[in-house]
C-alpha atoms as a PDB file:
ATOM      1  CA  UNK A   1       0.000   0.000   0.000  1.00  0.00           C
ATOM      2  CA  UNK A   2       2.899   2.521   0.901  1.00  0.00           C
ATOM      3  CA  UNK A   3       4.623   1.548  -2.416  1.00  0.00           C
ATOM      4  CA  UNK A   4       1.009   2.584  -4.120  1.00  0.00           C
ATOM      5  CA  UNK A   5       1.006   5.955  -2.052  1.00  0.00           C
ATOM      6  CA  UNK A   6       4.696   6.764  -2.921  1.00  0.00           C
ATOM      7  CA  UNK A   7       4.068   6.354  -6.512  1.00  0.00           C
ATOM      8  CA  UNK A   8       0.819   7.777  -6.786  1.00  0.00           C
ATOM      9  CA  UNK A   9       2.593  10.858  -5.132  1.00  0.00           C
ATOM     10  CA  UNK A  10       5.783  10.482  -7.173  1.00  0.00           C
ATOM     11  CA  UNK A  11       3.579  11.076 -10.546  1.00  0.00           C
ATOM     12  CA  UNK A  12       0.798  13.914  -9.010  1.00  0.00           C
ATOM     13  CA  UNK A  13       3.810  15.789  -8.306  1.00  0.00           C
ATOM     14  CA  UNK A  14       4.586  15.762 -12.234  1.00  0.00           C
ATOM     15  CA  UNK A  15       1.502  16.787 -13.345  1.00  0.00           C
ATOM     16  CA  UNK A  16       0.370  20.528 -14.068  1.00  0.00           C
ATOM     17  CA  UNK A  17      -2.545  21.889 -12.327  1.00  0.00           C
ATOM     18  CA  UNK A  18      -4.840  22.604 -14.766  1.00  0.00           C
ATOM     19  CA  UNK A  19      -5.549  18.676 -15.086  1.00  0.00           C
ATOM     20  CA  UNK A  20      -5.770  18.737 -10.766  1.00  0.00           C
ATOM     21  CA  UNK A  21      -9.661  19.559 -10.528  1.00  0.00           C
ATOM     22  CA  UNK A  22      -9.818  16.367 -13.316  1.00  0.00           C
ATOM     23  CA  UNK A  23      -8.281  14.119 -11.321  1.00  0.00           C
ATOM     24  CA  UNK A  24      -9.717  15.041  -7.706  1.00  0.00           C
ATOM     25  CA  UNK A  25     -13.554  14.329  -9.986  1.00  0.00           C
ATOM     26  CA  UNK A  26     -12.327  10.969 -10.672  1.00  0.00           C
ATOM     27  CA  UNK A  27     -11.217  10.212  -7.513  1.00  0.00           C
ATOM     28  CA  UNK A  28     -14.123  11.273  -5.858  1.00  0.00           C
ATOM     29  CA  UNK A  29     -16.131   8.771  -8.362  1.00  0.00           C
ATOM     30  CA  UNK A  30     -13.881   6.089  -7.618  1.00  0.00           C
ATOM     31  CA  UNK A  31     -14.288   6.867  -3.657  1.00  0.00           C
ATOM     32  CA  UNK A  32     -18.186   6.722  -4.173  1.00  0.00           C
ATOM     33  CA  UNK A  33     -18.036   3.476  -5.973  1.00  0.00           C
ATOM     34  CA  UNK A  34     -15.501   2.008  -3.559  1.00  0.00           C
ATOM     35  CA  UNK A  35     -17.672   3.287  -0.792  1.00  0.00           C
ATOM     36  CA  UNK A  36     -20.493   1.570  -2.192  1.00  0.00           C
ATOM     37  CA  UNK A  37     -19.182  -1.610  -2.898  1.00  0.00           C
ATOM     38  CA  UNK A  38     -19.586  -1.033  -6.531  1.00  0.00           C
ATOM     39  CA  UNK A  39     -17.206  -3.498  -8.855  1.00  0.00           C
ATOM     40  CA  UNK A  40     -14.261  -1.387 -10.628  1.00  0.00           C
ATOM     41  CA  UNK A  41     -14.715  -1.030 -14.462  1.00  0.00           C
ATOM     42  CA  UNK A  42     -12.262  -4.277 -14.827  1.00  0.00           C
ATOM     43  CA  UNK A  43     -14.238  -6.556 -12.747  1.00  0.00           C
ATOM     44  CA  UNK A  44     -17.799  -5.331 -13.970  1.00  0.00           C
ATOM     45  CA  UNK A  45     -16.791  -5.926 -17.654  1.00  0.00           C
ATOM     46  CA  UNK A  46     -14.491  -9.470 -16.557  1.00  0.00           C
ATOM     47  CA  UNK A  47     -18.077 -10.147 -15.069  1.00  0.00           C
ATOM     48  CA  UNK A  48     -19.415 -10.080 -18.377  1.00  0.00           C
ATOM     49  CA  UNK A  49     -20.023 -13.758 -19.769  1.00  0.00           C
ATOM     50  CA  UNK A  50     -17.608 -13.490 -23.333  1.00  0.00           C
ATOM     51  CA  UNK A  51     -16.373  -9.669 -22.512  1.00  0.00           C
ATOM     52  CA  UNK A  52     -13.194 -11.032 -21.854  1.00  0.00           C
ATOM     53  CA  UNK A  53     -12.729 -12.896 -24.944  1.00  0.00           C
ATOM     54  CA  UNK A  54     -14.168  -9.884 -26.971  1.00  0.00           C
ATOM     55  CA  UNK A  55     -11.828  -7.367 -26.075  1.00  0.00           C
ATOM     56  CA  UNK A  56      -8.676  -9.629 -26.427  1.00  0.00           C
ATOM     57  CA  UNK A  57      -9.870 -10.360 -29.796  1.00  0.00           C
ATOM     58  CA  UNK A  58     -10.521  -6.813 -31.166  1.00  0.00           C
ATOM     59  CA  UNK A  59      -7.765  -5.916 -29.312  1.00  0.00           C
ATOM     60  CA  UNK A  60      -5.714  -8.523 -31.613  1.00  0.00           C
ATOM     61  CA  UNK A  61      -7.034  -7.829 -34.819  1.00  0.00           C
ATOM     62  CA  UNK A  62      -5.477  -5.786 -37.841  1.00  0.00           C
ATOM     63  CA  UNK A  63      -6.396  -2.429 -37.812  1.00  0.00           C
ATOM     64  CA  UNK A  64      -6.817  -2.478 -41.477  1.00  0.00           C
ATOM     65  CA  UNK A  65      -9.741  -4.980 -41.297  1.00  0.00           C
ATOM     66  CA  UNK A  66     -11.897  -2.514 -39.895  1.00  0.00           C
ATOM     67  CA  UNK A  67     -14.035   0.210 -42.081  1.00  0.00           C
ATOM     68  CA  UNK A  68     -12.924   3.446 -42.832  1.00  0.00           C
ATOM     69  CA  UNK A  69     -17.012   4.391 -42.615  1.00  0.00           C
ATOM     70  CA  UNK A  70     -20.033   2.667 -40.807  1.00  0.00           C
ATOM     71  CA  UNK A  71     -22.692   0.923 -42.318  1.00  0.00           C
ATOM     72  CA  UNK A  72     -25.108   2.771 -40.459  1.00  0.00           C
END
């Protein structure tokens, strides 16, 4: 836990701050949802029956397979 604080400290010290009211909003989301028991992004989507699978796969595939426009 220290070694999270240090480094979580190390890199907020780096960061300009304009982007500070940016990051205290997210953390006070992820507070609320940690407060509430809520699942982090990860483990709602790794929840997901298939998600998993999905993402590796898109995440593997050729860019140039894809569309340069939508169907729809």
């Amino acid at each position: 836990m220290i070694s999270n604080q240090n480094e979580l400290k190390s890199i907020l010290e780096k960061i300009p701050d304009k982007y500070w009211a940016t990051i205290l909003e997210y953390a006070k989301v992820i507070s609320l949802k940690a407060s509430k028991g809520e699942l982090s992004d990860t483990e709602y989507l790794s929840s997901i029956p298939g998600m998993t699978t999905s993402i590796v796969k898109e995440a593997n595939t050729d860019i140039n397979e894809y569309k340069d426009k939508l169907d729809w």
